[in-house]
N, C-alpha and C. Protein backbone atom coordinates (compact mmCIF):
# COMPACT_ATOMS: atom_id res chain seq x y z
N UNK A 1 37.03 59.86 122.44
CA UNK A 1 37.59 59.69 121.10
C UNK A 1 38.90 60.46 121.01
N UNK A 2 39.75 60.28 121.93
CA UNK A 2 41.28 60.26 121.72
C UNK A 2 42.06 60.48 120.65
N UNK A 3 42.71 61.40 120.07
CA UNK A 3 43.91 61.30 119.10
C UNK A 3 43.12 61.14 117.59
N UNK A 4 41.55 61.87 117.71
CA UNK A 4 40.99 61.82 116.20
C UNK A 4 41.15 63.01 115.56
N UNK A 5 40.62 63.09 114.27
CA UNK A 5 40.54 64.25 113.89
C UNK A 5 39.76 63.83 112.42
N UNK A 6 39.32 65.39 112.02
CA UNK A 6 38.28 65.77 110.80
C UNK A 6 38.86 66.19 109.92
N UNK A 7 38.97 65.60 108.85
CA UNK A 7 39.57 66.48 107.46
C UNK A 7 38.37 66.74 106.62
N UNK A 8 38.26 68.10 106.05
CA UNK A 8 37.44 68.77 105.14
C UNK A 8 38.33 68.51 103.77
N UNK A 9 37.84 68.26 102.41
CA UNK A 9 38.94 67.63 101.57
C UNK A 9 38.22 68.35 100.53
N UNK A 10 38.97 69.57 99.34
CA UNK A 10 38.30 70.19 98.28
C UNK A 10 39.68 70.00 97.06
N UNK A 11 39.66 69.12 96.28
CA UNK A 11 40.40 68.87 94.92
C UNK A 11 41.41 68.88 95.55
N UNK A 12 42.83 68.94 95.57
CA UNK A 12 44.15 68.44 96.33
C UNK A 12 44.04 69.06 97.66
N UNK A 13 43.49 70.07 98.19
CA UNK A 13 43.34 70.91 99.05
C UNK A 13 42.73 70.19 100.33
N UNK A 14 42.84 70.67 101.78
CA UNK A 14 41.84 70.41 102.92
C UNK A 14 42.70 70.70 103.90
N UNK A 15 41.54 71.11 105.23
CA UNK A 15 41.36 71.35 106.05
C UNK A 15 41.17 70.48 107.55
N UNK A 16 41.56 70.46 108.55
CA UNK A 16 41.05 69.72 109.54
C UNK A 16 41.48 70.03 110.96
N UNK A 17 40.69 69.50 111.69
CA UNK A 17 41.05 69.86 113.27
C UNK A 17 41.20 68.22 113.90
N UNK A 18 41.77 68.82 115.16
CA UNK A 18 41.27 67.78 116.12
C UNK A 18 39.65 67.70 116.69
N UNK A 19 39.58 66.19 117.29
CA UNK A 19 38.23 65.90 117.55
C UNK A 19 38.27 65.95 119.16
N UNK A 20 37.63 66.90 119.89
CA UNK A 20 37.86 66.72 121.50
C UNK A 20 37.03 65.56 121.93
N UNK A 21 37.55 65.10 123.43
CA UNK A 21 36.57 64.00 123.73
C UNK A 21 35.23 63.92 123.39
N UNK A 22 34.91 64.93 123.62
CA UNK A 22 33.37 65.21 123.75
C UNK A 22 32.36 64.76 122.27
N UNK A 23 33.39 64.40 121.33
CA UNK A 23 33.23 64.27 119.63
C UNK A 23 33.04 65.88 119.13
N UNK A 24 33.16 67.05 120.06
CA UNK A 24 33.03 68.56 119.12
C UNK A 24 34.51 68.45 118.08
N UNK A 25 34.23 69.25 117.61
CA UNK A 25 35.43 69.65 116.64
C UNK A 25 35.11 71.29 116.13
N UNK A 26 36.53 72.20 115.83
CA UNK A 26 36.20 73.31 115.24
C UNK A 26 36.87 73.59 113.90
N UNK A 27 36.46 74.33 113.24
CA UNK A 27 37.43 74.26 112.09
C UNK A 27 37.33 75.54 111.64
N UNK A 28 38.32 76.66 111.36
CA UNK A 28 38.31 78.00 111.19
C UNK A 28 38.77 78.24 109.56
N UNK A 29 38.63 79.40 108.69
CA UNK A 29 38.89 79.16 107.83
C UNK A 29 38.47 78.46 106.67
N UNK A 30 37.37 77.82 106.93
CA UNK A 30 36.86 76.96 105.20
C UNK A 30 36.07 77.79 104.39
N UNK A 31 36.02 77.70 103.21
CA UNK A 31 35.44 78.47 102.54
C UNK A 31 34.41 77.54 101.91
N UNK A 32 33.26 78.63 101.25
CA UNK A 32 31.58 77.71 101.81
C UNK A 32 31.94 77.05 99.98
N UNK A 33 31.21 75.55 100.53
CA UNK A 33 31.47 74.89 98.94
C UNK A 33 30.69 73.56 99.42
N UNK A 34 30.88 72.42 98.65
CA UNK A 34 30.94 70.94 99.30
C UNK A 34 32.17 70.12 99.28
N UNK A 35 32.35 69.56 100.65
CA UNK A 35 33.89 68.84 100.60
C UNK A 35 33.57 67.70 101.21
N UNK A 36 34.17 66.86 100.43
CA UNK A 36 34.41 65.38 101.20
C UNK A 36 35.23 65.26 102.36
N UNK A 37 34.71 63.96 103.74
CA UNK A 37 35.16 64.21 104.78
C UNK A 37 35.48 63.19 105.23
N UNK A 38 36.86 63.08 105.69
CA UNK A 38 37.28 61.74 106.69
C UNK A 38 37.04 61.82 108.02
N UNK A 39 37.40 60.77 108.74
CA UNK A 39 37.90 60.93 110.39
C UNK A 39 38.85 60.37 110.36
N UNK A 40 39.46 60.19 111.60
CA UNK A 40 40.23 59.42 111.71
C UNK A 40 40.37 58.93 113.00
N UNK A 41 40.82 57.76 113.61
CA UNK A 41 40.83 57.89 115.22
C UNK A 41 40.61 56.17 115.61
N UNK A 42 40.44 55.86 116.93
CA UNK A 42 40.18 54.64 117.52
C UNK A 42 38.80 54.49 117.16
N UNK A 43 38.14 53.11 116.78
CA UNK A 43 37.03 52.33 116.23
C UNK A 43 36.12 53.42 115.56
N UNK A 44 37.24 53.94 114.49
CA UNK A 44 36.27 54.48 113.45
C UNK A 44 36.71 53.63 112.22
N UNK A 45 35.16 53.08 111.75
CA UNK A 45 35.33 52.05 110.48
C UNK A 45 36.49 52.95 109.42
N UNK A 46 36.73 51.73 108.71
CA UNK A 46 38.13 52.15 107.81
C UNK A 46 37.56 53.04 106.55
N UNK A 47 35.96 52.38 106.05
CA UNK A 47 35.72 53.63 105.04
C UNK A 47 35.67 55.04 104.96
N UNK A 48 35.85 55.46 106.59
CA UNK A 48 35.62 56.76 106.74
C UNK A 48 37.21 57.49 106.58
N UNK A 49 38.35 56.45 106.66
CA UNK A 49 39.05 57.49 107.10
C UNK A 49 40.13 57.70 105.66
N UNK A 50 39.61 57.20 104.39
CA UNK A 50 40.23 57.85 103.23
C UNK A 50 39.17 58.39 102.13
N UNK A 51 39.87 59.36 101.43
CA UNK A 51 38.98 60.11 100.58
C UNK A 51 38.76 59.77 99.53
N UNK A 52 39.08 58.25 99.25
CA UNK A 52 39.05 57.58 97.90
C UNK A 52 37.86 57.16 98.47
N UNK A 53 37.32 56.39 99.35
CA UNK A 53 36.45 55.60 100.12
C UNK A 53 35.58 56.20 101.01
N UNK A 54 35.47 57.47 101.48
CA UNK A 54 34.63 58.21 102.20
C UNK A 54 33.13 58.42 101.67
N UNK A 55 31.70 57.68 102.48
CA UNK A 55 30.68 58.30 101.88
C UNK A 55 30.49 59.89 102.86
N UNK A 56 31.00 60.18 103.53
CA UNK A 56 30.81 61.58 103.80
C UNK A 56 31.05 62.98 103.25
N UNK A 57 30.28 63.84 103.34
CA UNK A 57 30.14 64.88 102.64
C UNK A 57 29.80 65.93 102.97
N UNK A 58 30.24 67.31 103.32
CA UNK A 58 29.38 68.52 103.94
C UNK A 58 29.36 69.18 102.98
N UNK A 59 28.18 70.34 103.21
CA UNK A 59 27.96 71.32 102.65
C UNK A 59 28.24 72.51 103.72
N UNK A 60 29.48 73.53 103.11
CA UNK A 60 29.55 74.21 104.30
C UNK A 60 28.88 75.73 103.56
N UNK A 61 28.24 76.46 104.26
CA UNK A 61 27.50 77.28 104.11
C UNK A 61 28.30 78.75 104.66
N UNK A 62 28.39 80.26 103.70
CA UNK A 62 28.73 81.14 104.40
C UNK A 62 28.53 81.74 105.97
N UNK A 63 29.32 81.73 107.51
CA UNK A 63 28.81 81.84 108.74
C UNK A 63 28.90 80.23 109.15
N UNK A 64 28.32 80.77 110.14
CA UNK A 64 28.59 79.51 110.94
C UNK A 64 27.81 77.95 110.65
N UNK A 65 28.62 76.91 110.91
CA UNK A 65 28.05 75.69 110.15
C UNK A 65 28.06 74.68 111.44
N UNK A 66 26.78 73.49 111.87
CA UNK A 66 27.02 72.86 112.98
C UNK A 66 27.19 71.98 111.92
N UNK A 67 27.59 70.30 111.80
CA UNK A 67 27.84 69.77 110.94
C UNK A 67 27.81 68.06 112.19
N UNK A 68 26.78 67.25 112.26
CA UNK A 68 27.28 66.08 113.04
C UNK A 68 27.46 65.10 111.72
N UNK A 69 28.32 64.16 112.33
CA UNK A 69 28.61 62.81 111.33
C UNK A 69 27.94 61.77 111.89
N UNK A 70 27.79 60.31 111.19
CA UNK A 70 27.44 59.30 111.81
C UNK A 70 28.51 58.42 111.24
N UNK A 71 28.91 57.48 112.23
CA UNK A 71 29.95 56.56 111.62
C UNK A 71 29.41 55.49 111.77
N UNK A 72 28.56 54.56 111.43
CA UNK A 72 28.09 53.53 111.71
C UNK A 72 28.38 52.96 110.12
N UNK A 73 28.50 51.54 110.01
CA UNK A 73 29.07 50.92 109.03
C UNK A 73 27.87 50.85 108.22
């Protein structure tokens, strides 16, 4: 998964990394809340990758957070 990446999205605000092959991603810096989440990248469906249209959602928790997505339509 080449040239993707994760945006964490809180009221105009967000966060994001790149996605390594492997699909890991890290993200330093978020502060614990719930934020809506895109991807972005090669054959990721189109609902995922705007925040008008995103059903994704984390809850990030104070410490460390593992967080997997599913992109299936």
């Amino acid at each position: 998964m080449s040239a993707a990446k994760v945006t964490f999205h809180f009221g105009d605000e967000f966060v994001g990394a790149k996605i390594k092959d492997d699909g890991k991603y890290t993200v330093n810096r978020i502060a614990p809340g719930t934020y809506k989440v895109t991807i972005e990248g090669k054959h990721v469906p189109e609902k995922f990758t705007s925040d008008d249209r995103t059903p994704l959602v984390a809850e990030i928790k104070a410490g460390k957070n593992e967080i997997d997505f599913s992109l299936t339509e």
